[in-house]
N, C-alpha and C. Protein backbone atom coordinates (compact mmCIF):
# COMPACT_ATOMS: atom_id res chain seq x y z
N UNK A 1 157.39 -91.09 -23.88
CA UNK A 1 157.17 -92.39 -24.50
C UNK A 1 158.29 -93.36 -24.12
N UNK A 2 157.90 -94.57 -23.61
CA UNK A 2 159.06 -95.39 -23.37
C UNK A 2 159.94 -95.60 -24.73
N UNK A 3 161.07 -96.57 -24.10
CA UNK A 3 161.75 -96.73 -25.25
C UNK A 3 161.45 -97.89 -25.81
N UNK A 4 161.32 -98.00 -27.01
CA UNK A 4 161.49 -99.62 -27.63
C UNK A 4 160.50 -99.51 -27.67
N UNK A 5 159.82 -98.49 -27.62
CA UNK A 5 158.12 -98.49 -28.40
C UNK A 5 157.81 -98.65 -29.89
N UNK A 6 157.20 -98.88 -30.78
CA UNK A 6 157.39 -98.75 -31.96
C UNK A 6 155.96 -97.81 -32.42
N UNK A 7 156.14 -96.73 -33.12
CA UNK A 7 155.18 -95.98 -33.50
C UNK A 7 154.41 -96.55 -34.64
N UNK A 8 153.29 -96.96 -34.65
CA UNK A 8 152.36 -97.62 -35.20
C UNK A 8 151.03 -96.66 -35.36
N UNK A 9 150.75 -96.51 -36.11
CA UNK A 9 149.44 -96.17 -36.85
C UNK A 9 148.24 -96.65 -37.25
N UNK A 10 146.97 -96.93 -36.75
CA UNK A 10 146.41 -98.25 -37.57
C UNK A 10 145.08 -97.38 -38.20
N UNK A 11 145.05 -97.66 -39.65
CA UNK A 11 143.87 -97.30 -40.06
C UNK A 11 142.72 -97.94 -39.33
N UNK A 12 141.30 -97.88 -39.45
CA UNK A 12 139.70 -98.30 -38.87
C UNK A 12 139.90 -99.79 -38.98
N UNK A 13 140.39 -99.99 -40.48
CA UNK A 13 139.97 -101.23 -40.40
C UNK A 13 140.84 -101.93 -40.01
N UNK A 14 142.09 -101.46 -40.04
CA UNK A 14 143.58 -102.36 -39.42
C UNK A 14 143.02 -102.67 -38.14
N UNK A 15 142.61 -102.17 -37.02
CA UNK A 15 142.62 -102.03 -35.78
C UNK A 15 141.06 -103.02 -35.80
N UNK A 16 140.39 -103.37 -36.55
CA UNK A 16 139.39 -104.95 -36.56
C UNK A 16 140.40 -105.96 -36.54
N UNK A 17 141.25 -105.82 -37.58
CA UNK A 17 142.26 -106.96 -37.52
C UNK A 17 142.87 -107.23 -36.44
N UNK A 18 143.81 -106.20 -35.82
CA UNK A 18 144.01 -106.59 -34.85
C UNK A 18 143.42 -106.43 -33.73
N UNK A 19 142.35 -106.18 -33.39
CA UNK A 19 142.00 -106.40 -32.38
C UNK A 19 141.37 -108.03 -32.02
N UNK A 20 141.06 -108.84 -33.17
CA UNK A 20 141.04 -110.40 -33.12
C UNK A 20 142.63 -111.01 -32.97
N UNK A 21 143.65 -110.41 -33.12
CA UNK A 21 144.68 -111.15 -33.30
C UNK A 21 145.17 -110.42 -31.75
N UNK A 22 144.77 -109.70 -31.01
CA UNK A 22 145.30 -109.41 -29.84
C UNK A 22 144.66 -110.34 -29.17
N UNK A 23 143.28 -110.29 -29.05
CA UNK A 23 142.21 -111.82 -29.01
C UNK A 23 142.59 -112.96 -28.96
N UNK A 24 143.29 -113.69 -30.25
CA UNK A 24 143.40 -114.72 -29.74
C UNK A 24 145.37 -115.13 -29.62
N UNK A 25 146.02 -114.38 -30.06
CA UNK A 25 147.25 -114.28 -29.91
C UNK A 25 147.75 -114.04 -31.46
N UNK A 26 147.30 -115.19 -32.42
CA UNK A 26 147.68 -115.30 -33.78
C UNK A 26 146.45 -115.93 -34.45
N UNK A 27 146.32 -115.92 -35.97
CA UNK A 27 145.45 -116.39 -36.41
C UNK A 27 145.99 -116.26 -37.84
N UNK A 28 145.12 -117.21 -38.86
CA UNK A 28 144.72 -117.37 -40.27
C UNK A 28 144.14 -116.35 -40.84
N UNK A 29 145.09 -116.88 -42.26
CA UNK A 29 144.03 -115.51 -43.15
C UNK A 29 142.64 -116.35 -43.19
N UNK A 30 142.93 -117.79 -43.03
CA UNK A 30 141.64 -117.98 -43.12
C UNK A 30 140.33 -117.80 -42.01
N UNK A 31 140.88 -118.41 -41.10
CA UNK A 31 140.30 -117.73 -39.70
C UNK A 31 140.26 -116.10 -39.59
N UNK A 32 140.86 -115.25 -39.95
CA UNK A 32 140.70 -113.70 -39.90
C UNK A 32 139.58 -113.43 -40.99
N UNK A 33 139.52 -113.87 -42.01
CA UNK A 33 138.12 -114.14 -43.08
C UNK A 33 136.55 -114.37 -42.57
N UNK A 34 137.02 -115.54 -42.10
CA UNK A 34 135.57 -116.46 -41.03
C UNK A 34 135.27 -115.48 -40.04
N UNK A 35 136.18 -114.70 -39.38
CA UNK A 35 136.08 -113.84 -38.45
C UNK A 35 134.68 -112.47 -38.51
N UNK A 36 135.85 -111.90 -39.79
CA UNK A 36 135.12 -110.91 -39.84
C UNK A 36 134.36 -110.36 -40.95
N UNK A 37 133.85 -111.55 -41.99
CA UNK A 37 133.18 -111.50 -43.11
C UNK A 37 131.78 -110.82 -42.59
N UNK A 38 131.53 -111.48 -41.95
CA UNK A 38 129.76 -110.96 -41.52
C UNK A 38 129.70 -110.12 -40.98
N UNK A 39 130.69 -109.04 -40.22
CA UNK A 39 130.89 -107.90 -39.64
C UNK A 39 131.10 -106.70 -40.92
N UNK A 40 132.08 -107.12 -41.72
CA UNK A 40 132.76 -106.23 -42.25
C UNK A 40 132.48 -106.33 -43.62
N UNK A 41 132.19 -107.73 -44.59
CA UNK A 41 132.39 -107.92 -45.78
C UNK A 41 133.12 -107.90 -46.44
N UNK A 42 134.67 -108.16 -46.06
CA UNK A 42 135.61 -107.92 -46.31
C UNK A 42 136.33 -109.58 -47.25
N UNK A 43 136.17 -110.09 -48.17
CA UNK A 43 137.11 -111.05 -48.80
C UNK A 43 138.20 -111.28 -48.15
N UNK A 44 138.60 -112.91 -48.49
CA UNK A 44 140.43 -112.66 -48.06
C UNK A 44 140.90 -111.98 -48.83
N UNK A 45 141.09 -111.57 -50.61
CA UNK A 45 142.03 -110.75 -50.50
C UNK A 45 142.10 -109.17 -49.78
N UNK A 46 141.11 -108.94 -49.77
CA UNK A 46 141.07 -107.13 -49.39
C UNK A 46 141.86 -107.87 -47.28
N UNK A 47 141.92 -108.96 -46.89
CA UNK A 47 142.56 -109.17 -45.43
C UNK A 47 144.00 -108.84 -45.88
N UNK A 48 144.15 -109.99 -47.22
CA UNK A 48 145.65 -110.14 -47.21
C UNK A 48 146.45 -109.09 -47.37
N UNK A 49 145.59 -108.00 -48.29
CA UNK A 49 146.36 -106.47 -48.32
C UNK A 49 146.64 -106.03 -47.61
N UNK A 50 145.25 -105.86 -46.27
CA UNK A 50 145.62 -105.09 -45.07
C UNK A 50 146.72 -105.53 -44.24
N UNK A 51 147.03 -107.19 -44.45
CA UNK A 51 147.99 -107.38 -43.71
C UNK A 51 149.42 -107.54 -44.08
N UNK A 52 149.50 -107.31 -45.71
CA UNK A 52 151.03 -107.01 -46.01
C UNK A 52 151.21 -105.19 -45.63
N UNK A 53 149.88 -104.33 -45.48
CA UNK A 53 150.38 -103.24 -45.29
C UNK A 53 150.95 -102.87 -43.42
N UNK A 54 150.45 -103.78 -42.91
CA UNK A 54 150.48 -103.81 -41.16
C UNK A 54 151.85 -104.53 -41.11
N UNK A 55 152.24 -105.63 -41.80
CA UNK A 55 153.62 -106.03 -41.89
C UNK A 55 154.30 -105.47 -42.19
N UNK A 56 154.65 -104.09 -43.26
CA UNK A 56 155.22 -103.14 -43.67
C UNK A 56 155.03 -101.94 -41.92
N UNK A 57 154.22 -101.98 -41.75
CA UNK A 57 154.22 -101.07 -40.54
C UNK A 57 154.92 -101.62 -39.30
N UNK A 58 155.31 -103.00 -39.67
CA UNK A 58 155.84 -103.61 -38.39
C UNK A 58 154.62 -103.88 -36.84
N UNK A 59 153.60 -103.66 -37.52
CA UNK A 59 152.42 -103.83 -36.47
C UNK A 59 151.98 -105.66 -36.15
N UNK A 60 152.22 -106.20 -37.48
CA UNK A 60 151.97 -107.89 -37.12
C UNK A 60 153.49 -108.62 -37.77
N UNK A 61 153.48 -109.69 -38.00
CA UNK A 61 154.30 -110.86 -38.10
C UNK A 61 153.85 -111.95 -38.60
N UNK A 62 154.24 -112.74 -39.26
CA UNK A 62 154.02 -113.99 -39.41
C UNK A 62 154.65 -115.15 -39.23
N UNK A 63 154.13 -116.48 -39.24
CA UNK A 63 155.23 -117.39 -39.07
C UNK A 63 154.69 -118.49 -39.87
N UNK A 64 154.91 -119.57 -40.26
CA UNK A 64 155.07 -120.24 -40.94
C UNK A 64 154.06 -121.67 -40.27
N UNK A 65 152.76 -121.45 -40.27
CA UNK A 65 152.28 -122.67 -38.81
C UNK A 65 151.43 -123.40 -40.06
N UNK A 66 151.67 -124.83 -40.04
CA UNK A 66 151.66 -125.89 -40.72
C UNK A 66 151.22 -125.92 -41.98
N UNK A 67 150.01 -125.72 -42.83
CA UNK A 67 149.89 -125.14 -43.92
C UNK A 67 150.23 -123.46 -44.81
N UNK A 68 149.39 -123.15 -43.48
CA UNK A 68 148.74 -121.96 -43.40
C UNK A 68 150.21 -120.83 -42.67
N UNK A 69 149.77 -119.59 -43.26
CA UNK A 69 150.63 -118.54 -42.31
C UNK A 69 150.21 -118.32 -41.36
N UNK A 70 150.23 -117.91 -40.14
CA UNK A 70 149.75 -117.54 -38.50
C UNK A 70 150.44 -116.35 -38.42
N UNK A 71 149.72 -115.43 -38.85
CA UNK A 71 149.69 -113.71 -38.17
C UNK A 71 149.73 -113.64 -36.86
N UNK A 72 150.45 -113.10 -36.01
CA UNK A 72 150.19 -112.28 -34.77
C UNK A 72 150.97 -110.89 -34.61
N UNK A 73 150.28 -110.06 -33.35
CA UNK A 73 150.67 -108.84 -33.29
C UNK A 73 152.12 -108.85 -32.65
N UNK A 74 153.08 -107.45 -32.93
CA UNK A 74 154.36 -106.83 -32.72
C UNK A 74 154.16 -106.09 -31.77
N UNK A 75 152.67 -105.17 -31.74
CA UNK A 75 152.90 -104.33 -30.67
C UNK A 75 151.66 -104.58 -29.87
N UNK A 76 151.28 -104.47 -28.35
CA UNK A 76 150.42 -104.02 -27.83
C UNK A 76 149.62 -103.36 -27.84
N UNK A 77 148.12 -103.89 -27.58
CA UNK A 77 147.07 -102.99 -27.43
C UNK A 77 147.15 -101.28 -26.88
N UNK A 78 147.86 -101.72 -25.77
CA UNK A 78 148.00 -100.26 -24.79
C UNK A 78 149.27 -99.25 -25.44
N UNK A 79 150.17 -99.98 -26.31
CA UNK A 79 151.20 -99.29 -26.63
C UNK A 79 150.13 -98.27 -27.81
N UNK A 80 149.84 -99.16 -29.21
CA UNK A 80 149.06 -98.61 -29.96
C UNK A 80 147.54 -97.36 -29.13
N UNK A 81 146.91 -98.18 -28.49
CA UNK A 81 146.07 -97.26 -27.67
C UNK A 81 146.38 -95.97 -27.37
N UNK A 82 147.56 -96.14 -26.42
CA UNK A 82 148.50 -94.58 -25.71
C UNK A 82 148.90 -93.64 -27.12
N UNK A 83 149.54 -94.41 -27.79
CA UNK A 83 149.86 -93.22 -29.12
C UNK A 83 149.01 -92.91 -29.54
N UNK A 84 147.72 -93.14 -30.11
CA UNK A 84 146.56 -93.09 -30.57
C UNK A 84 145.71 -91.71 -30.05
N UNK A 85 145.62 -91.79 -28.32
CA UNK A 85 144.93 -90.87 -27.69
C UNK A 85 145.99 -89.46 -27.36
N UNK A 86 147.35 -89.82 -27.78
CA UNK A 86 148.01 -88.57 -27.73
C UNK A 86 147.71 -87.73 -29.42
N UNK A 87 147.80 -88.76 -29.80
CA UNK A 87 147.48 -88.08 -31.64
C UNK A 87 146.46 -87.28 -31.31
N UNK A 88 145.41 -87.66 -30.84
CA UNK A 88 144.21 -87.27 -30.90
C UNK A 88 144.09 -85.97 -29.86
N UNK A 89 144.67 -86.33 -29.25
CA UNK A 89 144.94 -85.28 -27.87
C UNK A 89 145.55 -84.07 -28.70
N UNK A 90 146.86 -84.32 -29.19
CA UNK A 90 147.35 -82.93 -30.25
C UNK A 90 146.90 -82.52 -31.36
N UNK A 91 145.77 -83.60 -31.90
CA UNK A 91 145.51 -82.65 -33.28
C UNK A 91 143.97 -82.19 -32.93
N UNK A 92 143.31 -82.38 -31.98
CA UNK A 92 141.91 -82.01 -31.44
C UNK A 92 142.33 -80.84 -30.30
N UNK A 93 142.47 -81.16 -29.23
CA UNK A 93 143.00 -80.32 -28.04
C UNK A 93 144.18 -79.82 -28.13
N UNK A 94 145.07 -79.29 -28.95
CA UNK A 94 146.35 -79.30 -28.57
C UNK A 94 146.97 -79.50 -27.85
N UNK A 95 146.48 -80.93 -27.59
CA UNK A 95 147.82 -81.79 -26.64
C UNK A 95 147.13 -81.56 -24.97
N UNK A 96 146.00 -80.54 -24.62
CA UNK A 96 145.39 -80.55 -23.74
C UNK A 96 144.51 -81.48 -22.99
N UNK A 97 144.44 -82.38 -21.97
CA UNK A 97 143.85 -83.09 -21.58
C UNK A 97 142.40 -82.37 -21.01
N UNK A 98 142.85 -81.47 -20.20
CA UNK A 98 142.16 -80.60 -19.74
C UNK A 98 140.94 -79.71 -20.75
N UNK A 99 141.73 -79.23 -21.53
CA UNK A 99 140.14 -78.83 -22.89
C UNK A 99 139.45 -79.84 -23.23
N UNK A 100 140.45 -80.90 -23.53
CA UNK A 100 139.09 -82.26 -23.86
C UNK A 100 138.28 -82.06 -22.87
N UNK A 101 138.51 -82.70 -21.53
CA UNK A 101 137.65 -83.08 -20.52
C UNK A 101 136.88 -81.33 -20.36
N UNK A 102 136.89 -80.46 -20.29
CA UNK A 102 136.09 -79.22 -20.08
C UNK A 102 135.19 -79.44 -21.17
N UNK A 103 135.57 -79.63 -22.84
CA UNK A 103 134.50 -80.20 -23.79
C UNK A 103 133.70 -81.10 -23.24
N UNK A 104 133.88 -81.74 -22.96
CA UNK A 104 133.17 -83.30 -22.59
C UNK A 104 132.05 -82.35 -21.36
N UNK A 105 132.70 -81.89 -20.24
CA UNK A 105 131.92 -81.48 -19.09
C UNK A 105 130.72 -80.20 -20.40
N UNK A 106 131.27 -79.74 -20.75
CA UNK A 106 130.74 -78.40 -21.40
C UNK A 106 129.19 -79.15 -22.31
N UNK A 107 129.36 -80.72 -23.29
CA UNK A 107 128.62 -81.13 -24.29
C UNK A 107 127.60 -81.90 -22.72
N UNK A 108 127.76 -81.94 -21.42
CA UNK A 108 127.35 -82.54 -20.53
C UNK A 108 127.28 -84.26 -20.82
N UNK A 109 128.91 -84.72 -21.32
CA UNK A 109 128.55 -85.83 -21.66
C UNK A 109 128.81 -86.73 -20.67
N UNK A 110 129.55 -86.05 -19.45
CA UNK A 110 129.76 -86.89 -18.59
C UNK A 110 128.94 -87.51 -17.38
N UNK A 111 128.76 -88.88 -17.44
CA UNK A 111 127.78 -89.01 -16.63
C UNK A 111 128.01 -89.06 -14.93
N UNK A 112 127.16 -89.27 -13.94
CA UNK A 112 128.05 -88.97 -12.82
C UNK A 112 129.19 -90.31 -12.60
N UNK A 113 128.45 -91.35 -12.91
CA UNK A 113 129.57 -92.41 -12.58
C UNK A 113 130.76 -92.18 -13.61
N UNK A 114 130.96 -91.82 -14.62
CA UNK A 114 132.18 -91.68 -15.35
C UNK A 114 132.96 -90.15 -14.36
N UNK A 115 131.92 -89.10 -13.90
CA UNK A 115 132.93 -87.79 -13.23
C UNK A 115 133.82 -88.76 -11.68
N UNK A 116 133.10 -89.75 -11.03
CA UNK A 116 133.21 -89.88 -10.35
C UNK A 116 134.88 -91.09 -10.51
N UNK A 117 134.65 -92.10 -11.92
CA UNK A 117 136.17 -92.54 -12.41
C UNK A 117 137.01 -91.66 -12.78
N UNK A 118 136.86 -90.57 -12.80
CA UNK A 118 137.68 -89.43 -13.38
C UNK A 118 138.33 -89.28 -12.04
N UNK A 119 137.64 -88.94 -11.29
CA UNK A 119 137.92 -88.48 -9.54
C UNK A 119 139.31 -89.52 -8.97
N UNK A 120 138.81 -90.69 -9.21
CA UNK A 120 138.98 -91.99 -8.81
C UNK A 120 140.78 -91.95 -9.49
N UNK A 121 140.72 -92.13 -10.80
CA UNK A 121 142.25 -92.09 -11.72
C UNK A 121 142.93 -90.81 -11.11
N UNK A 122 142.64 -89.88 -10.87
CA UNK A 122 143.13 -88.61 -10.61
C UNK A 122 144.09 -89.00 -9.33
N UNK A 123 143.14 -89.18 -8.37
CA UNK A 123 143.16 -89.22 -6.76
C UNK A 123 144.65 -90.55 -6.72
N UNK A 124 144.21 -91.89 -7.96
CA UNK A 124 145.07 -92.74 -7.81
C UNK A 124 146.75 -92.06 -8.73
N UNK A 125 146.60 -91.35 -9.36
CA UNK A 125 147.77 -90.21 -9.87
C UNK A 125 148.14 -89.73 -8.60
N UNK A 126 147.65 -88.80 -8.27
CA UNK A 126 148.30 -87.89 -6.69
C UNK A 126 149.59 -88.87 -5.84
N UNK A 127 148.72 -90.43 -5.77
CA UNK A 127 148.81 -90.82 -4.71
C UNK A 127 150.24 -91.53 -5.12
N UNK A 128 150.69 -91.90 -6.50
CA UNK A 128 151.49 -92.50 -7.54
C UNK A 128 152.82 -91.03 -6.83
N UNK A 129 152.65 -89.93 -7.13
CA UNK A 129 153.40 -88.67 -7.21
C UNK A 129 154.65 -88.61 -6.02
């Protein structure tokens, strides 16, 4: 793991939130409301919770933009992403990439164009080495 990563966690619904605020950089509780009311049904207050608990996680920020507060994210998509699929990697596969992907080949979920991006990332690894 690089350094100066920050280990972040995001519950289901944290990760709606931010994935609009990776979207558009920063946003409103009120705009994060308008957002995702019709998706989710979610009130501003049940937003504002989620986002004093993501501020406690150090996952967003705020600043002070003219009325209103303006949320944006602390960490990256890909940072959060990468920790995410190692969690998942150690508490499913133990940490095996390889059992996943033999599951996956085994449930025949892979289709040929996904065996063939598999091929593709691999081949571009080797070539990285």
């Amino acid at each position: 793991m690089g350094t100066g990563m920050k280990m972040v966690s995001l519950s289901d619904g944290e990760w709606k939130i931010m994935s609009r605020l990776w979207e558009s950089g920063g946003s409103t509780i009120t705009g994060l409301t308008t957002e995702l009311e019709k998706e989710t049904g979610w009130d501003k207050h049940i937003i504002i919770t989620m986002l004093g608990r993501m501020e406690k996680k150090e996952a967003v920020a705020h600043r002070q933009g003219g009325r209103a507060k303006v949320f944006y994210p602390l960490v990256t998509r890909e940072e959060v992403s990468m920790q995410e699929t190692r969690g998942f990697l150690q508490k499913v596969y133990r940490g095996s990439l390889g059992m996943m992907v033999n599951a996956m080949v085994a449930d025949q979920a892979l289709s040929d164009q996904e065996i063939q991006e598999l091929y593709d990332i691999l081949e571009q690894a080797r070539k990285r080495e």
